[in-house]
PDB file of N, CA and C in Angstrom:
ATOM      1  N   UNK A   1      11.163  -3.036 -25.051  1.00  0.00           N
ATOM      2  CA  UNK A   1      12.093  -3.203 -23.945  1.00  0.00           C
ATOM      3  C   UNK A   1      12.632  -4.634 -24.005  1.00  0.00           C
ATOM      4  N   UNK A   2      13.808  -4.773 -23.602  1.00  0.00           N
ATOM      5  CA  UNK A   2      14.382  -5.883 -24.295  1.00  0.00           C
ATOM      6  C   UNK A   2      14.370  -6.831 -22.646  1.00  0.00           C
ATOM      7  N   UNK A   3      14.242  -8.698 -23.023  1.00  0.00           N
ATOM      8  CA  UNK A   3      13.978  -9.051 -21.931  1.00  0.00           C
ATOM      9  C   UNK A   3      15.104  -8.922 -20.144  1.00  0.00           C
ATOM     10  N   UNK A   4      16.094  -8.566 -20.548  1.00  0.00           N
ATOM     11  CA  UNK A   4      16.949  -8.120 -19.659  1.00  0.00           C
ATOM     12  C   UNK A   4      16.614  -7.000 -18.494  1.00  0.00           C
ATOM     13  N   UNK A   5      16.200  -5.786 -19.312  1.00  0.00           N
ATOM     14  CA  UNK A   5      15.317  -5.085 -18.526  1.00  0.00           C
ATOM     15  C   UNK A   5      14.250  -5.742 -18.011  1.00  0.00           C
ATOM     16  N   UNK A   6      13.756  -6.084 -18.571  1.00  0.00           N
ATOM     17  CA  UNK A   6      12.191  -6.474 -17.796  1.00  0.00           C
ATOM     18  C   UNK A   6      12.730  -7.596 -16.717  1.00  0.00           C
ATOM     19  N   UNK A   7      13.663  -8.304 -16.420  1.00  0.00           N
ATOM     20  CA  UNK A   7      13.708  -9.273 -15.829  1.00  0.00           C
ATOM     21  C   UNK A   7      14.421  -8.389 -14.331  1.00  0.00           C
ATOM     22  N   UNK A   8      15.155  -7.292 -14.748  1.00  0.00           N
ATOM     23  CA  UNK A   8      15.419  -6.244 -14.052  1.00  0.00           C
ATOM     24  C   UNK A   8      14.645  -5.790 -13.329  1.00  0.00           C
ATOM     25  N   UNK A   9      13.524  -5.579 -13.838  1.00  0.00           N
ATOM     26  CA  UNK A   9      12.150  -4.738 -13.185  1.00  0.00           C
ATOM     27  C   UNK A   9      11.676  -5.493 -12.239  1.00  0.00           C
ATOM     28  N   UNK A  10      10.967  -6.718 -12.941  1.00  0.00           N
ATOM     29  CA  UNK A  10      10.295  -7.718 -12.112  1.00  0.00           C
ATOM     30  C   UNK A  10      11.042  -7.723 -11.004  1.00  0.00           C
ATOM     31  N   UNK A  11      12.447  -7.906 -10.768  1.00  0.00           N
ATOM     32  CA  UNK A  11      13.181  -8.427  -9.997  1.00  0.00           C
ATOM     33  C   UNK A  11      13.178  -7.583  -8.513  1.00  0.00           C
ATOM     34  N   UNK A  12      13.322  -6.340  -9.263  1.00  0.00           N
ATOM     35  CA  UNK A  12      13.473  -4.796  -8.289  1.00  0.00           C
ATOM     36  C   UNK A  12      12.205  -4.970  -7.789  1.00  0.00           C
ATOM     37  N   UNK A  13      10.780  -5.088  -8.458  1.00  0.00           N
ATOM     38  CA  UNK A  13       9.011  -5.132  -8.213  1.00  0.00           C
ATOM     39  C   UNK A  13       9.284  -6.026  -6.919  1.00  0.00           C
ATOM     40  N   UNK A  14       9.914  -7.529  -7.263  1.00  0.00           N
ATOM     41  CA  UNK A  14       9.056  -8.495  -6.031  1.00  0.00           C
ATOM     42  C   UNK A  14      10.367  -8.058  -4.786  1.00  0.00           C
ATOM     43  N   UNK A  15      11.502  -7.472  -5.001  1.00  0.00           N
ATOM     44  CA  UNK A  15      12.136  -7.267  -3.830  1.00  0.00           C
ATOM     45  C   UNK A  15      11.065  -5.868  -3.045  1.00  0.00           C
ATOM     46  N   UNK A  16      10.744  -4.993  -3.638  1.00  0.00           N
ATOM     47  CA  UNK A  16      10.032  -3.866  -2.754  1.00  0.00           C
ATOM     48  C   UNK A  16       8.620  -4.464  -2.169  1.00  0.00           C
ATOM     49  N   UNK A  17       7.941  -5.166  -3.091  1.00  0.00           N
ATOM     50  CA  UNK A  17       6.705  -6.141  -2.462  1.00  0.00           C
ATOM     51  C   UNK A  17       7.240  -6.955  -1.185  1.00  0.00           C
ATOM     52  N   UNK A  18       8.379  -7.783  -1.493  1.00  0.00           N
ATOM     53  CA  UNK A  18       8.848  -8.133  -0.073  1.00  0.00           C
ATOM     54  C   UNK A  18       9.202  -7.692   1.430  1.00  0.00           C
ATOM     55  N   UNK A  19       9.364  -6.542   0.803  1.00  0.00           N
ATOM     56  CA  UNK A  19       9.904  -5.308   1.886  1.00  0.00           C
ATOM     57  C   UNK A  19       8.534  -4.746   2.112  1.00  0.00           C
ATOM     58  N   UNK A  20       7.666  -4.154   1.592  1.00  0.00           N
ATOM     59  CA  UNK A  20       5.998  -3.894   1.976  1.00  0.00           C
ATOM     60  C   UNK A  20       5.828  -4.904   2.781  1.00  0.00           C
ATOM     61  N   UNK A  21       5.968  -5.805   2.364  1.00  0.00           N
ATOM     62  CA  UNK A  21       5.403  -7.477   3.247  1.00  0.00           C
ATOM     63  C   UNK A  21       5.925  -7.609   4.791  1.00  0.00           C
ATOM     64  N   UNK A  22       7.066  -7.018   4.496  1.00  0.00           N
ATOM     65  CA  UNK A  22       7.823  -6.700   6.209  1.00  0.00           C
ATOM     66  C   UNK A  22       7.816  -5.747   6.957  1.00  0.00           C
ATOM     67  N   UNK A  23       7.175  -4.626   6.252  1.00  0.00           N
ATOM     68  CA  UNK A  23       6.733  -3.576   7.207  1.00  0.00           C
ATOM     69  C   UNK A  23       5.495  -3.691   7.293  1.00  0.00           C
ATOM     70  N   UNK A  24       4.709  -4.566   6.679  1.00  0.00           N
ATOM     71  CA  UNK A  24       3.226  -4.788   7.248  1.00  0.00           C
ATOM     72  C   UNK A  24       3.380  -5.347   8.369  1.00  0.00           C
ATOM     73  N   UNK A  25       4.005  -6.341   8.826  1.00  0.00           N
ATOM     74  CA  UNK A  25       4.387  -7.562   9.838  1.00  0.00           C
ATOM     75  C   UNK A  25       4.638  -6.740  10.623  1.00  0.00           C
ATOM     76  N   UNK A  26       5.952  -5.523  10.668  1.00  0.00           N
ATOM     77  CA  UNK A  26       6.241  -4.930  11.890  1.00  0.00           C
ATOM     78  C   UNK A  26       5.092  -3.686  12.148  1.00  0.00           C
ATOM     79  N   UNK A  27       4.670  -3.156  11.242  1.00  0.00           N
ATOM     80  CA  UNK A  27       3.346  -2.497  11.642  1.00  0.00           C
ATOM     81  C   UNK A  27       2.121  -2.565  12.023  1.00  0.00           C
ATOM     82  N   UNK A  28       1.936  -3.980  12.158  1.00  0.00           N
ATOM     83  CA  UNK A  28       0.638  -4.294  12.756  1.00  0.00           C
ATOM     84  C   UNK A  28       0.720  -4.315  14.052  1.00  0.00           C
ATOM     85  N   UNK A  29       0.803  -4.364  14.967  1.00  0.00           N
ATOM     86  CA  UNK A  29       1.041  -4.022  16.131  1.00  0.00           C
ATOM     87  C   UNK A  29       0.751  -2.930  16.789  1.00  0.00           C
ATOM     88  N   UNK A  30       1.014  -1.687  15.789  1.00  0.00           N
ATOM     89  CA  UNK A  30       0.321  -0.298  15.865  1.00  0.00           C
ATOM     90  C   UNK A  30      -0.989  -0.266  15.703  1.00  0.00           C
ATOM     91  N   UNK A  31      -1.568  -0.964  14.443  1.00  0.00           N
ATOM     92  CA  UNK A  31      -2.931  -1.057  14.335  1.00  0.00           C
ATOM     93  C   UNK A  31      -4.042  -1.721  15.268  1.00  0.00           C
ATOM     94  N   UNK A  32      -3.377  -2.238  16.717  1.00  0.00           N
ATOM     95  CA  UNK A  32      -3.920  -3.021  17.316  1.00  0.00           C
ATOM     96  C   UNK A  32      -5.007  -1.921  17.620  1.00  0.00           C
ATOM     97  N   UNK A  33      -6.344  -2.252  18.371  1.00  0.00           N
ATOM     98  CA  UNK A  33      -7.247  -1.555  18.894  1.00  0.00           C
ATOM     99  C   UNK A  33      -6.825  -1.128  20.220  1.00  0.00           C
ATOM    100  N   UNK A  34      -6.552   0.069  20.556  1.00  0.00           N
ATOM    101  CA  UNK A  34      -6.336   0.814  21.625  1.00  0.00           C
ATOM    102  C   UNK A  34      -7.665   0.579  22.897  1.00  0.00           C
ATOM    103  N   UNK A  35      -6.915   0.151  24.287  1.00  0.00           N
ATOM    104  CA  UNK A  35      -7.588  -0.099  25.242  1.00  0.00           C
ATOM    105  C   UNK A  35      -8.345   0.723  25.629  1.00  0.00           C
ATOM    106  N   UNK A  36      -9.490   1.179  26.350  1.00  0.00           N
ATOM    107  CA  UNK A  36     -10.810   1.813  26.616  1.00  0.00           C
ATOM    108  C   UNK A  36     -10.541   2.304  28.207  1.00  0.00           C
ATOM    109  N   UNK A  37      -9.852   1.357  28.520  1.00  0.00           N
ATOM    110  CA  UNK A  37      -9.581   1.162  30.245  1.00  0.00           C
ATOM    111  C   UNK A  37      -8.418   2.163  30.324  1.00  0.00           C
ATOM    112  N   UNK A  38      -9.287   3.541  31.008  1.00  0.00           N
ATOM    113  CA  UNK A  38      -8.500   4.757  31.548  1.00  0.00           C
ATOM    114  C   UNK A  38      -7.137   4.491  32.849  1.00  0.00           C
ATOM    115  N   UNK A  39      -7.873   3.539  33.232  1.00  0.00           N
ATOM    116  CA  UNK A  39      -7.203   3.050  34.984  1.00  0.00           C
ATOM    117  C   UNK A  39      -5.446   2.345  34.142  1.00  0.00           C
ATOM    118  N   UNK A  40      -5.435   1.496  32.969  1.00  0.00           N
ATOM    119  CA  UNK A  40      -4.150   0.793  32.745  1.00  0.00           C
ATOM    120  C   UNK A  40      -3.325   1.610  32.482  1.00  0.00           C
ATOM    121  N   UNK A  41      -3.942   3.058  31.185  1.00  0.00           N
ATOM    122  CA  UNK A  41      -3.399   4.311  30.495  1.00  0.00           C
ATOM    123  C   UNK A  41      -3.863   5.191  30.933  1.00  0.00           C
ATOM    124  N   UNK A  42      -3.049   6.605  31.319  1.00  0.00           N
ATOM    125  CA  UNK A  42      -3.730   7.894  31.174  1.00  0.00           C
ATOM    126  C   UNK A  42      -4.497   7.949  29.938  1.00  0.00           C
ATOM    127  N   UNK A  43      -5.069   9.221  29.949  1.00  0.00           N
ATOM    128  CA  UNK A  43      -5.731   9.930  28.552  1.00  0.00           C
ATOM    129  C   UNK A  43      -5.293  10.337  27.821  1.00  0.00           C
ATOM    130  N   UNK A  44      -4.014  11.478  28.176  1.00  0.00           N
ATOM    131  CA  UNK A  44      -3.281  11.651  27.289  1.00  0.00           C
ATOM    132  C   UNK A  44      -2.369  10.493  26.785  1.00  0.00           C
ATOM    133  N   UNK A  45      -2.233   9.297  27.645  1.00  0.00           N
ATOM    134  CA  UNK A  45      -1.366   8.647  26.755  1.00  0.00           C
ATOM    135  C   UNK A  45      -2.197   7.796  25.889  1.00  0.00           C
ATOM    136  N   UNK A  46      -3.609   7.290  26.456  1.00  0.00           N
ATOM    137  CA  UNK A  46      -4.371   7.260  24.971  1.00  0.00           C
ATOM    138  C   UNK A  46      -4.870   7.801  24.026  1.00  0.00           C
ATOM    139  N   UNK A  47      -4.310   8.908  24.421  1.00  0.00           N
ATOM    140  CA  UNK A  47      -4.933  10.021  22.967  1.00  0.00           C
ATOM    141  C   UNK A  47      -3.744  10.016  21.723  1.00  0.00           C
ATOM    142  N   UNK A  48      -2.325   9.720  22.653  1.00  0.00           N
ATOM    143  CA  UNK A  48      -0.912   9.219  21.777  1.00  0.00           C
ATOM    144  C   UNK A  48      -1.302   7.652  21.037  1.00  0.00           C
ATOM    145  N   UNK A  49      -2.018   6.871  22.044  1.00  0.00           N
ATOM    146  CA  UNK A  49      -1.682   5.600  21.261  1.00  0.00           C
ATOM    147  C   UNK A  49      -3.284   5.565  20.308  1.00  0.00           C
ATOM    148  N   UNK A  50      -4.103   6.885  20.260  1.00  0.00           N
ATOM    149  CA  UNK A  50      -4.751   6.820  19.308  1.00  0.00           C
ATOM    150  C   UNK A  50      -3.919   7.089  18.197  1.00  0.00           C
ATOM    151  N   UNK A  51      -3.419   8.191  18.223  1.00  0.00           N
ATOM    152  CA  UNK A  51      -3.280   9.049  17.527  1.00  0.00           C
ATOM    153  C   UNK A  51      -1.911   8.212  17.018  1.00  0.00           C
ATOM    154  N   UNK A  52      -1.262   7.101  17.576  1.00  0.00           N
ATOM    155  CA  UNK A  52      -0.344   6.579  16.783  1.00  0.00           C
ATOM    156  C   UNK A  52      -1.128   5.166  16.252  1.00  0.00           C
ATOM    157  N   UNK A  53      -2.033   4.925  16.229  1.00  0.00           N
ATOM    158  CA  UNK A  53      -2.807   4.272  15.810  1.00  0.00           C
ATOM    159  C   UNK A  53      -3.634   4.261  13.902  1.00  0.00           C
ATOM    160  N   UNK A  54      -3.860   5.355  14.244  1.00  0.00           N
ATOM    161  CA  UNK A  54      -4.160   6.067  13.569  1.00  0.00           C
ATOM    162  C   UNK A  54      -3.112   6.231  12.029  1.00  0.00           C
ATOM    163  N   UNK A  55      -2.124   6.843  12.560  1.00  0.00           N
ATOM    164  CA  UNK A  55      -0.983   7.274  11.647  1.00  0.00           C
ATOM    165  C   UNK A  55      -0.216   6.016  11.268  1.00  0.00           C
ATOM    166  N   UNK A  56      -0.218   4.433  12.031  1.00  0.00           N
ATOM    167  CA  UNK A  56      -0.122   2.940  11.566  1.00  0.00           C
ATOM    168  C   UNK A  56      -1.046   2.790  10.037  1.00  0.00           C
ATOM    169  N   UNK A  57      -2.529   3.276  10.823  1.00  0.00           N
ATOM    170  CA  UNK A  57      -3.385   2.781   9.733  1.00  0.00           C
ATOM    171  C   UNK A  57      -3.088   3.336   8.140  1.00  0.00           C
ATOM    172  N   UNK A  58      -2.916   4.793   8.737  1.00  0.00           N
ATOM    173  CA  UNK A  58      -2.388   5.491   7.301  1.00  0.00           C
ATOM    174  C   UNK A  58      -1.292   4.971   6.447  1.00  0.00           C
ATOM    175  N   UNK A  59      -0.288   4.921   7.279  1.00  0.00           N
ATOM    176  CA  UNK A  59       0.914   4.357   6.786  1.00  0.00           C
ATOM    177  C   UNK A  59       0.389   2.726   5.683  1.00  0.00           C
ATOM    178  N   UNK A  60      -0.125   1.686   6.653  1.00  0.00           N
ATOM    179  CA  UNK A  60      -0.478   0.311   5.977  1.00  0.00           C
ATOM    180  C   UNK A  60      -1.387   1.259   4.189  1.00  0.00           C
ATOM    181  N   UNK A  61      -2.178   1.631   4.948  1.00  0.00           N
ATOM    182  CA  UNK A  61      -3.013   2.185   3.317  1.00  0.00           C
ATOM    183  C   UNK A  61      -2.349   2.791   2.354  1.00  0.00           C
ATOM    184  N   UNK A  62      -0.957   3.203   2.514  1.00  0.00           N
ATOM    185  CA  UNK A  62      -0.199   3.600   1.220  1.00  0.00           C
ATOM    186  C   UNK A  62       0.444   2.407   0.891  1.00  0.00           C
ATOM    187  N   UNK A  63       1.045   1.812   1.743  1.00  0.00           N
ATOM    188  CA  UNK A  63       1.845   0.964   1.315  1.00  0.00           C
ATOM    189  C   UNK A  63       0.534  -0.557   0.589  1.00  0.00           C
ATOM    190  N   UNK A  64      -0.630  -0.523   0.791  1.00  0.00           N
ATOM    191  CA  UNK A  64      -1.397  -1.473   0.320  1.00  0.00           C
ATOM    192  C   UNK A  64      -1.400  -0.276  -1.502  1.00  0.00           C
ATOM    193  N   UNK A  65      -1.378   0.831  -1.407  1.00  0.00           N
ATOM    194  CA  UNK A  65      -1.926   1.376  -3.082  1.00  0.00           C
ATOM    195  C   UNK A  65      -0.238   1.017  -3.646  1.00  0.00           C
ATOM    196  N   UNK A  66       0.714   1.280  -3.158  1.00  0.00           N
ATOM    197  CA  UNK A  66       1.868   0.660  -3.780  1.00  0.00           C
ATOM    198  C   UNK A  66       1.909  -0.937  -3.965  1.00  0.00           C
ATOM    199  N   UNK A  67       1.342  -1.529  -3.648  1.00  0.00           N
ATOM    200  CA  UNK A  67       1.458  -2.503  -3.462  1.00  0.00           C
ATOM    201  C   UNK A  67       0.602  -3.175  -4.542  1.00  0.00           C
ATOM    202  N   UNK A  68      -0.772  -2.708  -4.731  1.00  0.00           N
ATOM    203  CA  UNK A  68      -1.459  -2.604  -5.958  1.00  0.00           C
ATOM    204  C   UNK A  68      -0.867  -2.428  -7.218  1.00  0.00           C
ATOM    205  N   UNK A  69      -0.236  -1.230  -6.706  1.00  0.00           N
ATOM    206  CA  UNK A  69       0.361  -0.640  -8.340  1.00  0.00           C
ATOM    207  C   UNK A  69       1.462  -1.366  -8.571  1.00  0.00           C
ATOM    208  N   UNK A  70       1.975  -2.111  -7.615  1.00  0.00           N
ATOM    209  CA  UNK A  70       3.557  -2.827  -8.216  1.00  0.00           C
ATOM    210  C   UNK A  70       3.132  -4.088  -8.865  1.00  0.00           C
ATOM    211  N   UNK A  71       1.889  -4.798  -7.931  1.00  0.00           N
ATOM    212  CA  UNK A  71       1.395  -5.619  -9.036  1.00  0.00           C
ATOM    213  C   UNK A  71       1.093  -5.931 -10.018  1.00  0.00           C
ATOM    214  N   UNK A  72       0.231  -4.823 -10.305  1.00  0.00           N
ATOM    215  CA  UNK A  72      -0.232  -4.367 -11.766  1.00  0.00           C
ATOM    216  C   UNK A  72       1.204  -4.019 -12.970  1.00  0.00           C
ATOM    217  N   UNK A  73       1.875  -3.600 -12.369  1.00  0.00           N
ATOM    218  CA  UNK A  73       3.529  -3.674 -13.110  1.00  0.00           C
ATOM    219  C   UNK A  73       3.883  -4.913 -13.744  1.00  0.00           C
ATOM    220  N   UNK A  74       3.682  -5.663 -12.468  1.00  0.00           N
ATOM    221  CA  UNK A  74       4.072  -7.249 -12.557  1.00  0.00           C
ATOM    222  C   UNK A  74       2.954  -8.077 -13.713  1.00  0.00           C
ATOM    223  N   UNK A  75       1.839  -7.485 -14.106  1.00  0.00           N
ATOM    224  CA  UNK A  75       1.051  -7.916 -14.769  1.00  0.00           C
ATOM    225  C   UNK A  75       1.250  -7.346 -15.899  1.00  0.00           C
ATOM    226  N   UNK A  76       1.704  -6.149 -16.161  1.00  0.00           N
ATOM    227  CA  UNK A  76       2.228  -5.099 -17.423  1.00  0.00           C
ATOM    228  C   UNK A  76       3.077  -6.367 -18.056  1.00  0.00           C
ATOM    229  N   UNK A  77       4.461  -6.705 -17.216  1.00  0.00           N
ATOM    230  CA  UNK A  77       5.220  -7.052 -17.657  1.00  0.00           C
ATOM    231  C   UNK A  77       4.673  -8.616 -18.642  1.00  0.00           C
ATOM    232  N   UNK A  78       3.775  -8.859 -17.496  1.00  0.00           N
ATOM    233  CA  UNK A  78       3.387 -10.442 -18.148  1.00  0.00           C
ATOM    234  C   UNK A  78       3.011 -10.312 -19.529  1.00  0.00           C
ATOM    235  N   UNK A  79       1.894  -9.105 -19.604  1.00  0.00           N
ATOM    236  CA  UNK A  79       1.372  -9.034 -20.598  1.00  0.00           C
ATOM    237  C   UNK A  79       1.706  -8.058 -21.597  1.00  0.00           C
ATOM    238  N   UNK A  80       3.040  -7.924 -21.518  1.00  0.00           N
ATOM    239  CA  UNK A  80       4.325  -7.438 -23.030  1.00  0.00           C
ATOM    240  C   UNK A  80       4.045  -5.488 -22.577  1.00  0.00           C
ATOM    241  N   UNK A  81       3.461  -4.920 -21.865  1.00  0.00           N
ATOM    242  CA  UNK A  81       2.748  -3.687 -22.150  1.00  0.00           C
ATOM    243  C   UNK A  81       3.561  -2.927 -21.422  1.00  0.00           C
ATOM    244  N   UNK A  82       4.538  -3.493 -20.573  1.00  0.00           N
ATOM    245  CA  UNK A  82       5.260  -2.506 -19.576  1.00  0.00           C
ATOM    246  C   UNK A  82       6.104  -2.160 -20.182  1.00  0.00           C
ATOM    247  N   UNK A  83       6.165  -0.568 -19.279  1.00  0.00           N
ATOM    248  CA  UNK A  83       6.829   0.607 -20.150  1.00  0.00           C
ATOM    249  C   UNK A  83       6.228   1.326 -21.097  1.00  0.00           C
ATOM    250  N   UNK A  84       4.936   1.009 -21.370  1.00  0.00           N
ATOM    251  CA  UNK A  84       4.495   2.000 -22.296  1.00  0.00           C
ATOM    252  C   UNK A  84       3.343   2.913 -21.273  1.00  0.00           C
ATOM    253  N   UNK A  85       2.887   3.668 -21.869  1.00  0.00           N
ATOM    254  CA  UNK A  85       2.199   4.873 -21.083  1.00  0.00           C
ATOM    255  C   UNK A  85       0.963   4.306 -21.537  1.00  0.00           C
ATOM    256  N   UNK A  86      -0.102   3.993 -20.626  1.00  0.00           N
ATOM    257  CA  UNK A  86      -1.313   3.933 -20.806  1.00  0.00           C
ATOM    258  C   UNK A  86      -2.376   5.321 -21.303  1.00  0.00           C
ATOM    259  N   UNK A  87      -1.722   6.225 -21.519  1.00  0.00           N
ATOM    260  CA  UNK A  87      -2.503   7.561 -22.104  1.00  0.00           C
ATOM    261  C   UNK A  87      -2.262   7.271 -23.643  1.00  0.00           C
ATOM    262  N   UNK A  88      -0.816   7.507 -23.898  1.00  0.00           N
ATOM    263  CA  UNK A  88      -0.655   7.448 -25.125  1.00  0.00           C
ATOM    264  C   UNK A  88      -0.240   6.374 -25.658  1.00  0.00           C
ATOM    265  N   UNK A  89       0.269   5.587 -25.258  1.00  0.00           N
ATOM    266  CA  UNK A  89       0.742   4.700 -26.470  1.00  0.00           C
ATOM    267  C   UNK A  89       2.752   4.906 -26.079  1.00  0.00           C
ATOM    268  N   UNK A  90       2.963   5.750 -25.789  1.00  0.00           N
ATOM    269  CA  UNK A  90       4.131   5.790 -26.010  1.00  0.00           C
ATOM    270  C   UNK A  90       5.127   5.412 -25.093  1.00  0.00           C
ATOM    271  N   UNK A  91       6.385   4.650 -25.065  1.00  0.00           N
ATOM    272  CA  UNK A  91       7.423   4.261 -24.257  1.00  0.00           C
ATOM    273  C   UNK A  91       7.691   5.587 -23.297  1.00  0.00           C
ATOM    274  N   UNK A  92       7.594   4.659 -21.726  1.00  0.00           N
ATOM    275  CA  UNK A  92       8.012   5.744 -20.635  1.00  0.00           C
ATOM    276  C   UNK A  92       9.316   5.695 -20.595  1.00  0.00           C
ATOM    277  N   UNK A  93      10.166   6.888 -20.393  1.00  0.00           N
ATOM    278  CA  UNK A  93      11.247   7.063 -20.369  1.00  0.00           C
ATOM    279  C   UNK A  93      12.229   5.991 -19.069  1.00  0.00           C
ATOM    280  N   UNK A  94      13.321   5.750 -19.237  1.00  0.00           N
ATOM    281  CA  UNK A  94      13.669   4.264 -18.765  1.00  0.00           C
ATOM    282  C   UNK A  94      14.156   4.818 -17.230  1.00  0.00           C
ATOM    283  N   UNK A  95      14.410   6.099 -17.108  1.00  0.00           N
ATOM    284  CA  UNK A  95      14.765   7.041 -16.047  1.00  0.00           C
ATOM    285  C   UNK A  95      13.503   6.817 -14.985  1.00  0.00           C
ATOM    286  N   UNK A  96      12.183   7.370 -15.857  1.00  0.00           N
ATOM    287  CA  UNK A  96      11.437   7.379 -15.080  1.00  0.00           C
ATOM    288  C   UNK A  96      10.735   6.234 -14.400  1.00  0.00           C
ATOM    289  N   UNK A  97      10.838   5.228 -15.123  1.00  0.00           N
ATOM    290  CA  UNK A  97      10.984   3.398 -14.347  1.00  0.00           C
ATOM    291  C   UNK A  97      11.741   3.119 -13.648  1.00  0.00           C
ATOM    292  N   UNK A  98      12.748   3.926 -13.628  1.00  0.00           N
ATOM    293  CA  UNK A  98      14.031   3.691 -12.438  1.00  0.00           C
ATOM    294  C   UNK A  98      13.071   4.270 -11.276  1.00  0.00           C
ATOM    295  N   UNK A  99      12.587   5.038 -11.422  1.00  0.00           N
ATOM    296  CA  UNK A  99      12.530   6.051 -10.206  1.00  0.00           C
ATOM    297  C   UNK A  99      11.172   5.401  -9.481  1.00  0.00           C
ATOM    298  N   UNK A 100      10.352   5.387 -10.137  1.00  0.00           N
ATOM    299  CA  UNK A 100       9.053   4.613 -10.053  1.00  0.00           C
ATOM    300  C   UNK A 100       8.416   3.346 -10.940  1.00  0.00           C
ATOM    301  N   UNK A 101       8.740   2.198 -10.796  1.00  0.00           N
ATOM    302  CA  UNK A 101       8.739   0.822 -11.792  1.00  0.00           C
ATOM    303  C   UNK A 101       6.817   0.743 -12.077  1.00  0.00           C
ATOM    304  N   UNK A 102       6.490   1.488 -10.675  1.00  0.00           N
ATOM    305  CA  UNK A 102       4.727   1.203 -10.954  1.00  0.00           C
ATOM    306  C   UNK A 102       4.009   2.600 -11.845  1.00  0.00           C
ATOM    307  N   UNK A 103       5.269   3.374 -12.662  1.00  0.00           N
ATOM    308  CA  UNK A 103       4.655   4.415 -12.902  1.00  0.00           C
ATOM    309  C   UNK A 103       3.082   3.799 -14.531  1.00  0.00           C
ATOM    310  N   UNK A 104       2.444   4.491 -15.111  1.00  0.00           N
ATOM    311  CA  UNK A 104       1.320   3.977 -15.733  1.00  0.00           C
ATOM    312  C   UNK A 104       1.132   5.274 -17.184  1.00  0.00           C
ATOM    313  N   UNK A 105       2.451   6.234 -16.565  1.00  0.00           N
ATOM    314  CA  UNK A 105       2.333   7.496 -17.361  1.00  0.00           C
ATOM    315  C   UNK A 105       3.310   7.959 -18.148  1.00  0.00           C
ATOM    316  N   UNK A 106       3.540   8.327 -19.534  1.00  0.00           N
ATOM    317  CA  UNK A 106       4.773   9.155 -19.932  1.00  0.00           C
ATOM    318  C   UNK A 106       5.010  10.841 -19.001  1.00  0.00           C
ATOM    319  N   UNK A 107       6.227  11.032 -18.814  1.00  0.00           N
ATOM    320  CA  UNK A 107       6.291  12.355 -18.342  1.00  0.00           C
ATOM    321  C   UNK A 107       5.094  13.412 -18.702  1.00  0.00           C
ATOM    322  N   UNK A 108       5.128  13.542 -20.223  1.00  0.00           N
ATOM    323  CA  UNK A 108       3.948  14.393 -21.000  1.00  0.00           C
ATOM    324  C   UNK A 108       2.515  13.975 -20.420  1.00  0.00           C
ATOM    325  N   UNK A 109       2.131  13.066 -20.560  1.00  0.00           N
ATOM    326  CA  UNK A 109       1.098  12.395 -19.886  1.00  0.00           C
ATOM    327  C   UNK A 109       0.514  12.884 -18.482  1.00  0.00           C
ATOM    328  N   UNK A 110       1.454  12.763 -17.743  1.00  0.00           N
ATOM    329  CA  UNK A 110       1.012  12.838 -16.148  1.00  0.00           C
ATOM    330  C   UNK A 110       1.605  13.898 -15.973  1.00  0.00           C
ATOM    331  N   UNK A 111       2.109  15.257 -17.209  1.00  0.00           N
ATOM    332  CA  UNK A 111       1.993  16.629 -16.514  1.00  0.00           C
ATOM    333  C   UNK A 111       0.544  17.184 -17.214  1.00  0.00           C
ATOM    334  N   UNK A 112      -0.044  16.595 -18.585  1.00  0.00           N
ATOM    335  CA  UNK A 112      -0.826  17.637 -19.338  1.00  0.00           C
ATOM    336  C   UNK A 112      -2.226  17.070 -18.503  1.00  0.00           C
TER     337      UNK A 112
END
């Protein structure tokens, strides 16, 4: 892959890391610990701000495994290897780096 692309990649990598970085900021707030004290909230409305509590936490935990994997991209790249498929050996198709930059698989790979 010639360095143009890769400078491409990286580039696209730390803009979506940045953007993870800003929906962590606005999502923490959800993750706060939900009050105990029935008298401030109904029940049902703490069973909502569990239950949106909850679905915060989920949300942060994908965006922390993307966040992993974009790194590790960012470390591919350092270390000459990005773009190739860690199964085989072989160059991932340049489509499928478009679509996913943290992918780790050739198409063949991550169907067999």
């Amino acid at each position: 892959m010639n360095d143009n692309a890769l400078a491409r990649y990286r580039a696209r990598i730390t803009a979506r890391l940045a953007e993870i970085d800003e929906e962590d900021a606005r999502g923490r707030e959800g993750q706060e610990t939900v009050a105990l004290d029935q008298q401030a909230i109904g029940r049902l409305s703490r069973q909502d701000a569990l239950q949106s509590q909850a679905m915060a936490r989920a949300t942060h935990a994908r965006r922390d495994i993307e966040r992993r994997r974009l790194r590790a991209a960012l470390d591919r790249i350092d270390d000459g290897e990005f773009g190739y498929c860690e199964d085989c050996g072989e160059e991932i198709a340049p489509a499928r780096l478009e679509l996913d930059p943290g992918t780790t698989r050739c198409i063949s790979c991550a169907s067999g």
